[in-house]
C-alpha atoms as a PDB file:
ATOM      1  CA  UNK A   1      11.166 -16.567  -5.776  1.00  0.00           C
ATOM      2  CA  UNK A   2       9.979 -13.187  -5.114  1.00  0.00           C
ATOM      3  CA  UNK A   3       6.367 -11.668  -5.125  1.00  0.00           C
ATOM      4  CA  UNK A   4       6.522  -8.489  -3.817  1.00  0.00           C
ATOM      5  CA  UNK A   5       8.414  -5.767  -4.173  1.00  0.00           C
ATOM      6  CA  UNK A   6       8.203  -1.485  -2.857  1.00  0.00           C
ATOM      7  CA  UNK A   7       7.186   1.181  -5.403  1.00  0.00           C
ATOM      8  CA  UNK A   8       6.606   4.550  -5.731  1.00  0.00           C
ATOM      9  CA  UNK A   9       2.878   5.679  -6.941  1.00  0.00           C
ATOM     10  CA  UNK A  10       3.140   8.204  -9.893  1.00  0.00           C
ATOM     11  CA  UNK A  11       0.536   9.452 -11.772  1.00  0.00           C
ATOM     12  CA  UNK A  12      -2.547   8.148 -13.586  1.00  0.00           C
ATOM     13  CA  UNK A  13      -3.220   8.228 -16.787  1.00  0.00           C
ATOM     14  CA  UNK A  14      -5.203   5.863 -19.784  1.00  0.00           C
ATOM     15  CA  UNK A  15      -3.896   3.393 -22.775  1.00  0.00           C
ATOM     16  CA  UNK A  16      -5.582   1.672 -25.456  1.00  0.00           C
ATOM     17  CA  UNK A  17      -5.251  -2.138 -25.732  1.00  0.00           C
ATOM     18  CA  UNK A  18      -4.927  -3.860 -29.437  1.00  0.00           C
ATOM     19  CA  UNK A  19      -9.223  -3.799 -29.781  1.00  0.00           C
ATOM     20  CA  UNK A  20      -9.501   0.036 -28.577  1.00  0.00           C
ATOM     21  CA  UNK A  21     -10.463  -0.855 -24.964  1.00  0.00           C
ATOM     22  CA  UNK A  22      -9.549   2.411 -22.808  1.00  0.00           C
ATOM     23  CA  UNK A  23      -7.863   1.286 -19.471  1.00  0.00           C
ATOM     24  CA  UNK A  24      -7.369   3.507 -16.801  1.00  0.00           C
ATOM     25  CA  UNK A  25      -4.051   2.799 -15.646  1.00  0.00           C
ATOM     26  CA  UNK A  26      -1.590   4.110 -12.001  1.00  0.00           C
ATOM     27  CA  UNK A  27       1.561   4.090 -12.900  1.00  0.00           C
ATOM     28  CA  UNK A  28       3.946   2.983 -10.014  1.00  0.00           C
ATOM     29  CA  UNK A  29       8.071   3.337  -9.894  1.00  0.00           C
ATOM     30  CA  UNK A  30       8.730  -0.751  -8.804  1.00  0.00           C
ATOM     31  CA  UNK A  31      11.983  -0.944  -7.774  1.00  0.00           C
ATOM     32  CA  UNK A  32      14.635  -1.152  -7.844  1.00  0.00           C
ATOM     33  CA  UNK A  33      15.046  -2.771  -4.476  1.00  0.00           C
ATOM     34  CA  UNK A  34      18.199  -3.785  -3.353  1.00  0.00           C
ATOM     35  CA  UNK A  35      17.984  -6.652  -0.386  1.00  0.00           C
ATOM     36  CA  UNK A  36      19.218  -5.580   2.399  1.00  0.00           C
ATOM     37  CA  UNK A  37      19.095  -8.989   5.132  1.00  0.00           C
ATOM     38  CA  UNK A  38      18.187 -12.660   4.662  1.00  0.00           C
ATOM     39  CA  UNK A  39      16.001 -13.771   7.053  1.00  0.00           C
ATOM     40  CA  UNK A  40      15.481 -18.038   7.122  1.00  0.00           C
ATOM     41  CA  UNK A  41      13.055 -20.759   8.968  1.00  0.00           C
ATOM     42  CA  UNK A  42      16.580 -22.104  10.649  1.00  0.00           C
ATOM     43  CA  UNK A  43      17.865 -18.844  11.718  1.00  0.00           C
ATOM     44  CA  UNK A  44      15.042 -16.331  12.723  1.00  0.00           C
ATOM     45  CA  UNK A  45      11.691 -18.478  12.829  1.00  0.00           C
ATOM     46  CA  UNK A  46      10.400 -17.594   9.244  1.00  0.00           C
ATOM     47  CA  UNK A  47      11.720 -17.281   5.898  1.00  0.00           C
ATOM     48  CA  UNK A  48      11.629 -13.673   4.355  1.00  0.00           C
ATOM     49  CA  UNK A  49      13.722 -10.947   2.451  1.00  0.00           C
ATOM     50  CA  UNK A  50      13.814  -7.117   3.848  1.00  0.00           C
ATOM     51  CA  UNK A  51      14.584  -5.136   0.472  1.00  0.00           C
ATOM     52  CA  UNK A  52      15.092  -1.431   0.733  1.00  0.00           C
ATOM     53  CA  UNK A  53      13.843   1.553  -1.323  1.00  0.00           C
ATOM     54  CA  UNK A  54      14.423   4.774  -2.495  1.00  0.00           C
ATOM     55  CA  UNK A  55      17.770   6.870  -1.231  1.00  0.00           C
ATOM     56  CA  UNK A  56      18.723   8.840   2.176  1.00  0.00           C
ATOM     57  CA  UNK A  57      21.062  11.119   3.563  1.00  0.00           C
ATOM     58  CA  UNK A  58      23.083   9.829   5.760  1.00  0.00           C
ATOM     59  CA  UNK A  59      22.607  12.612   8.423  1.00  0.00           C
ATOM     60  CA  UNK A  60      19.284  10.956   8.543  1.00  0.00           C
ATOM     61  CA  UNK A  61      19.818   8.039   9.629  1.00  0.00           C
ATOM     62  CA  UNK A  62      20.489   6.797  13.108  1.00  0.00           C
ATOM     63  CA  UNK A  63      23.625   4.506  14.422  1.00  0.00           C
ATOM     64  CA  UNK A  64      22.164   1.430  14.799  1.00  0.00           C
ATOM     65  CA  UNK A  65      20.392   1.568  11.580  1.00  0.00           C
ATOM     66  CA  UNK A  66      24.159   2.843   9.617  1.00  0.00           C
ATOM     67  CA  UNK A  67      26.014  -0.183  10.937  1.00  0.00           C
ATOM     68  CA  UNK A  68      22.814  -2.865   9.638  1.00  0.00           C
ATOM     69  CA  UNK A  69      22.987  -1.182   6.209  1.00  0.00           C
ATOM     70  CA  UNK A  70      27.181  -0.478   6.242  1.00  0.00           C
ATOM     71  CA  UNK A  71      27.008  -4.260   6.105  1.00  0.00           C
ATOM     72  CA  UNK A  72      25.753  -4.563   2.552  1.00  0.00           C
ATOM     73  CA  UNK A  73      27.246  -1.574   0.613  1.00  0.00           C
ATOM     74  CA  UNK A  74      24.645   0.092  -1.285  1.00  0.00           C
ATOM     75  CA  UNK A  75      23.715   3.102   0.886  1.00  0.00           C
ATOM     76  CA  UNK A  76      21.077   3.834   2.567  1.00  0.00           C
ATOM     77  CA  UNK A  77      17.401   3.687   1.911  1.00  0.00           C
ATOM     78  CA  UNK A  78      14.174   5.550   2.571  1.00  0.00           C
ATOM     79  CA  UNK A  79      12.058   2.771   3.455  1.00  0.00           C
ATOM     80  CA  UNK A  80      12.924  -0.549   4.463  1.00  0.00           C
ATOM     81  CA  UNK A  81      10.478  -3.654   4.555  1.00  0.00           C
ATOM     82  CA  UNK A  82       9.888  -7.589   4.871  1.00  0.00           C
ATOM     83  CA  UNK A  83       8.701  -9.091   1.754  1.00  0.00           C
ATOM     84  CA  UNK A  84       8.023 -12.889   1.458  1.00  0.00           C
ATOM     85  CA  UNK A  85      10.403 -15.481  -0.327  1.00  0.00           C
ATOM     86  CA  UNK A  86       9.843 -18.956  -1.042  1.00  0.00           C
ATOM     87  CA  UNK A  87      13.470 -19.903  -0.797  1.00  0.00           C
ATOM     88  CA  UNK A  88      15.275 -16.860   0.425  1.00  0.00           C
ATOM     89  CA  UNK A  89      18.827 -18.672   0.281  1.00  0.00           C
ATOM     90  CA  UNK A  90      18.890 -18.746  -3.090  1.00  0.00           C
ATOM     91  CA  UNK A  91      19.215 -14.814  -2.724  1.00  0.00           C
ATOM     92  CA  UNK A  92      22.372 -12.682  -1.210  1.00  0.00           C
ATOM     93  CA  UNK A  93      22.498  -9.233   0.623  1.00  0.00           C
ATOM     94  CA  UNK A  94      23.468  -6.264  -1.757  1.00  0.00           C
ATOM     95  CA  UNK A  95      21.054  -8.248  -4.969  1.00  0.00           C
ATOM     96  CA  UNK A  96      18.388  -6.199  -6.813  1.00  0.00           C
ATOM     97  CA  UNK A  97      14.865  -6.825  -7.161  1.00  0.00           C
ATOM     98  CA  UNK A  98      13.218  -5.050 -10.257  1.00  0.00           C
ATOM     99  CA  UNK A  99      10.158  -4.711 -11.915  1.00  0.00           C
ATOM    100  CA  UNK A 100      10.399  -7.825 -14.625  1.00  0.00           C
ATOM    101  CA  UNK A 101       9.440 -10.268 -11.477  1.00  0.00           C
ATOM    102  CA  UNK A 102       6.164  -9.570 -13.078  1.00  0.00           C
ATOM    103  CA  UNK A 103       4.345  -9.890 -16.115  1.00  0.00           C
ATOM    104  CA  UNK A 104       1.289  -8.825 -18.290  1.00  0.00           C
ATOM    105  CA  UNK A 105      -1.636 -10.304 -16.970  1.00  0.00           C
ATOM    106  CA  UNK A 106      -0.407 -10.932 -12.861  1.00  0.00           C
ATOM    107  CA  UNK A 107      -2.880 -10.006 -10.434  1.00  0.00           C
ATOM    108  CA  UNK A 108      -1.306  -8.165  -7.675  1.00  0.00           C
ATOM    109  CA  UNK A 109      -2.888  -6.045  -4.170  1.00  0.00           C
ATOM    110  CA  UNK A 110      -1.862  -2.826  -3.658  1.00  0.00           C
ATOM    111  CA  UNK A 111      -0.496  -2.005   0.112  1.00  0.00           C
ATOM    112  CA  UNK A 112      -0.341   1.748   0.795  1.00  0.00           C
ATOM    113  CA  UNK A 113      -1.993   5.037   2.643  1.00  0.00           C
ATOM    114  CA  UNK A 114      -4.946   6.466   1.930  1.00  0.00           C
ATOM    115  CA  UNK A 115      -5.361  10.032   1.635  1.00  0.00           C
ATOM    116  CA  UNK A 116      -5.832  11.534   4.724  1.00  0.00           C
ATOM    117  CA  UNK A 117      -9.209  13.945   4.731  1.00  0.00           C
ATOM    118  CA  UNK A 118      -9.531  15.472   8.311  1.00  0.00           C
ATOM    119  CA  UNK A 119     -11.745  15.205  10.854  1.00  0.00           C
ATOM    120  CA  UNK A 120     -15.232  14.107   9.012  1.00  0.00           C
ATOM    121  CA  UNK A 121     -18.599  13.600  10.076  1.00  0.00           C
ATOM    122  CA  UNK A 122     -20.783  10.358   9.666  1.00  0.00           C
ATOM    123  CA  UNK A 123     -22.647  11.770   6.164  1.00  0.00           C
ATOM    124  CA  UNK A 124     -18.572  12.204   4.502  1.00  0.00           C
ATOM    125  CA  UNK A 125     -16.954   8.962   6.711  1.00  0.00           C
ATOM    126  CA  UNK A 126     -19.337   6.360   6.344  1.00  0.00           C
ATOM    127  CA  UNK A 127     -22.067   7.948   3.769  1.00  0.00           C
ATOM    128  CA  UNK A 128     -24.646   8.509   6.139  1.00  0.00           C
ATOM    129  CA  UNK A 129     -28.152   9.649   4.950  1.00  0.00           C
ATOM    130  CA  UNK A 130     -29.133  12.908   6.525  1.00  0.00           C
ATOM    131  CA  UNK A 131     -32.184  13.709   8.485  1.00  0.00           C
ATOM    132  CA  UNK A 132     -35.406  16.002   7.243  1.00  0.00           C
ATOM    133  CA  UNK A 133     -34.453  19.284   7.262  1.00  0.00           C
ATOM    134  CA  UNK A 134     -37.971  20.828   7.742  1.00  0.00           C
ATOM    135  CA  UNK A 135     -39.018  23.902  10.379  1.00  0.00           C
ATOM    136  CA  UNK A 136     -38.262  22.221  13.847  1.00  0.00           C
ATOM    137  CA  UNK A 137     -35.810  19.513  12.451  1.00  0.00           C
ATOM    138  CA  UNK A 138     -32.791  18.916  14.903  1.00  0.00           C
ATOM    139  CA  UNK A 139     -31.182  16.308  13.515  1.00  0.00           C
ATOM    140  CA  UNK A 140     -30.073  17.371   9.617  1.00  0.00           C
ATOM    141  CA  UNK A 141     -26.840  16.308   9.284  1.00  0.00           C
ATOM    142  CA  UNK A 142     -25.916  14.695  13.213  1.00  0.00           C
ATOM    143  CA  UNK A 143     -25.699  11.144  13.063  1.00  0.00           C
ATOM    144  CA  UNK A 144     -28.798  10.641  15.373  1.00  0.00           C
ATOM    145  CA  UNK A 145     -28.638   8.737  18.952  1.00  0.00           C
ATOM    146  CA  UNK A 146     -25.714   6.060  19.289  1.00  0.00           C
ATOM    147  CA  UNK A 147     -26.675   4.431  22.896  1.00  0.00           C
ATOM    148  CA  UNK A 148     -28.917   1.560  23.612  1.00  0.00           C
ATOM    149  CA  UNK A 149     -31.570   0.402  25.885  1.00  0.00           C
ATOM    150  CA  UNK A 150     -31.312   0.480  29.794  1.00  0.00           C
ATOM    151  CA  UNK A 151     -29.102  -2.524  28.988  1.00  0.00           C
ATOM    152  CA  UNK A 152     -26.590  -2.935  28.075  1.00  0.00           C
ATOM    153  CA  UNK A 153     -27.071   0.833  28.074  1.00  0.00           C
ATOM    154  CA  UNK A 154     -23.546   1.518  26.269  1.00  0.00           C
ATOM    155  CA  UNK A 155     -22.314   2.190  22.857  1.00  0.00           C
ATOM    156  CA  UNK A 156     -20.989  -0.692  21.623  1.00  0.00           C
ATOM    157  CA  UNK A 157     -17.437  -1.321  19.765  1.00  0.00           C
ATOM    158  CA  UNK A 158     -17.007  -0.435  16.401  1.00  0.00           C
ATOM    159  CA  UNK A 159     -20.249   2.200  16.131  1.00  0.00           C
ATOM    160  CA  UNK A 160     -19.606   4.634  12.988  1.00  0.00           C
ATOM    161  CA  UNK A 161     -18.917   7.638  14.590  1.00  0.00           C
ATOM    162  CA  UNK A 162     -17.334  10.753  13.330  1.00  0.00           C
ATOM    163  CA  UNK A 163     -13.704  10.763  13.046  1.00  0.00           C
ATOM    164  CA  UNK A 164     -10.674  10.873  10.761  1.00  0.00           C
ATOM    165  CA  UNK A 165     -11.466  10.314   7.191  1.00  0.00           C
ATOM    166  CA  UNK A 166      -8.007   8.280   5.760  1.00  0.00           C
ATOM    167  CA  UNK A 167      -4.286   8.470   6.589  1.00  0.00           C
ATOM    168  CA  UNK A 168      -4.894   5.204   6.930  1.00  0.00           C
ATOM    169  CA  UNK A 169      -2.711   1.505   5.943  1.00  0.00           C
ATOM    170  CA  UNK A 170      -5.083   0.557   2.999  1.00  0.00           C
ATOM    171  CA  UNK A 171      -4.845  -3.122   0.730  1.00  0.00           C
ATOM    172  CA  UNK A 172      -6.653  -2.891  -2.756  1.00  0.00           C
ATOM    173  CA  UNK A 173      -7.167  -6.044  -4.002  1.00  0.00           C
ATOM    174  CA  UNK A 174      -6.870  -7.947  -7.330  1.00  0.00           C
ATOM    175  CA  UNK A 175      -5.380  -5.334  -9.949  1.00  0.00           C
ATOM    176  CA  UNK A 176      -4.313  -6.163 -13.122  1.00  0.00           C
ATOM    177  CA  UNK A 177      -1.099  -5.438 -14.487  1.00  0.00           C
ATOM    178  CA  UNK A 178      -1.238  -3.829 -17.634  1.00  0.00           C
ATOM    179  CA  UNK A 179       2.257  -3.856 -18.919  1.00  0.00           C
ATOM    180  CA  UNK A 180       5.583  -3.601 -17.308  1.00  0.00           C
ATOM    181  CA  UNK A 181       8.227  -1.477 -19.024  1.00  0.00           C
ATOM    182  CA  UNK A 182      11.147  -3.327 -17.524  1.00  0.00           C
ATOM    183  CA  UNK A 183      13.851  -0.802 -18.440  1.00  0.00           C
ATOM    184  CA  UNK A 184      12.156   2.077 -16.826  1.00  0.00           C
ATOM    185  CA  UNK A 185      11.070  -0.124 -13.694  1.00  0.00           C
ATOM    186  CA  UNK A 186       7.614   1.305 -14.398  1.00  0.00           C
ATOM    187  CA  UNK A 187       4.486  -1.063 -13.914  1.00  0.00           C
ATOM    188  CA  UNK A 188       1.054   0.107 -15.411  1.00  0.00           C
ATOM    189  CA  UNK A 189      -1.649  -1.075 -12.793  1.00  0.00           C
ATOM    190  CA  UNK A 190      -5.407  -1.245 -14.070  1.00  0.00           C
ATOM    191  CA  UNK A 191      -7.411   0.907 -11.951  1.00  0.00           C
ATOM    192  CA  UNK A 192      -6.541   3.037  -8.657  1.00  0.00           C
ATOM    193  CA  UNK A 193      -3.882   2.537  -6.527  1.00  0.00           C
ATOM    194  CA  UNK A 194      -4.671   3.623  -2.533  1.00  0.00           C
ATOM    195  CA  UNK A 195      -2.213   6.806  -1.547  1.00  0.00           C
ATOM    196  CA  UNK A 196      -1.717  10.598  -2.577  1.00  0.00           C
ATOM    197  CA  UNK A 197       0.936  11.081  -5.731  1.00  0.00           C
ATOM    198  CA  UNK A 198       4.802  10.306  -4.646  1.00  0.00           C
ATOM    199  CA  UNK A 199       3.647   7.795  -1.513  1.00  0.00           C
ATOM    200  CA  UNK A 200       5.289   4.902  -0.999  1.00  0.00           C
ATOM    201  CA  UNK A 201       3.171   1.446  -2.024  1.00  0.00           C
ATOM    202  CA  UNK A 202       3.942  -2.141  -1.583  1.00  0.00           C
ATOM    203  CA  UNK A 203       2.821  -4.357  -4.570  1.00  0.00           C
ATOM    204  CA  UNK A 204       2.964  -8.351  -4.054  1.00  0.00           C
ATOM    205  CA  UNK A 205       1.044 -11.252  -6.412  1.00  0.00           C
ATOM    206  CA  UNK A 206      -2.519 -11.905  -4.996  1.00  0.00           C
ATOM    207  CA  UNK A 207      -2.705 -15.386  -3.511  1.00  0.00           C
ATOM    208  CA  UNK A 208      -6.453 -15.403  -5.003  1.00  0.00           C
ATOM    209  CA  UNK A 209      -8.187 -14.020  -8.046  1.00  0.00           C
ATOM    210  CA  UNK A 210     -11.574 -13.435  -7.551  1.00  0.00           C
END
């Protein structure tokens, strides 16, 4: 059985249930994957399918990665990734995964980038307040002092600091699917889906709803 499977986000948009609830809904290209290598507890130490994605010239791909992917037949792919399989035997190089390996109602997370935003300070990054901006003030919109005491007399691991805001690996949790229009290989997720329009997402079944 497989649970995940690589998508493409869309676009957003909204649909009305049966009762006239409004749902905003992302909706993500899921599949079709083809599987590309069976990978088994006997053989490499875990049991997993790599599926590939999307299409690529073959100018763009290097040797190494030709003669892997020459092996099954079905071209090459832009992206290639390790999805888990509870009994990846039962499945062959060169088969598809599609959309219908989920339904109305399955709760799945959301693997993707964020949108990357720059260099940001601490007020955009982490939501920092700012200081008083009265006659004399210094300190409007720095993020104030980040040391310590004599000791340790460091700053310590992890401070918010300014930095780069996003372009970032990024998991939502527990969405709801919507619908799934098998024939189009479109899924309609409830809610937002981490990345910029066109990126590349991985959607698998939650292990937990919450």
């Amino acid at each position: 059985m497989i649970t995940a499977i690589i998508g493409r986000k869309l676009d957003m948009t909204q649909v009305f249930a049966d009762d006239g609830t409004v749902y905003p809904v992302t909706l993500v290209q899921a599949g079709p994957c083809t599987i590309t290598q069976v990978k088994t507890s006997e053989k490499d130490g875990y049991s997993a399918l790599q599926i590939g994605f999307g299409t690529k010239k073959p100018k763009n791909v290097s040797r190494p990665l030709k003669g892997h992917l020459d092996k099954v037949g079905k071209g090459y792919f832009e992206v290639l990734r390790e999805v888990p399989a509870e009994n990846p035997a039962e499945h062959n190089p060169g088969d598809q995964v599609l959309a219908e390996i989920f339904e109305i109602g399955d709760h799945v997370d959301i693997i993707g980038k964020s949108k990357g935003k720059g260099y940001a300070g601490t007020i955009k990054r982490w939501r920092f307040q700012r200081g008083p901006s009265g006659h004399g003030s210094k300190n409007v919109r720095e993020p104030g002092s980040t040391g310590m005491a004599t000791y340790p007399g460091r700053v310590i691991k992890g401070k918010k600091m300014p930095g780069q805001k996003g372009d970032k690996r990024t998991t939502v949790l527990n969405l709801k699917v919507v619908d799934v229009r098998a024939e189009d290989n479109l899924l309609l997720i409830h809610g937002a889906v981490p990345g910029a329009k066109n990126g590349i997402v991985i959607i698998r079944k939650t292990n937990r709803v919450i």
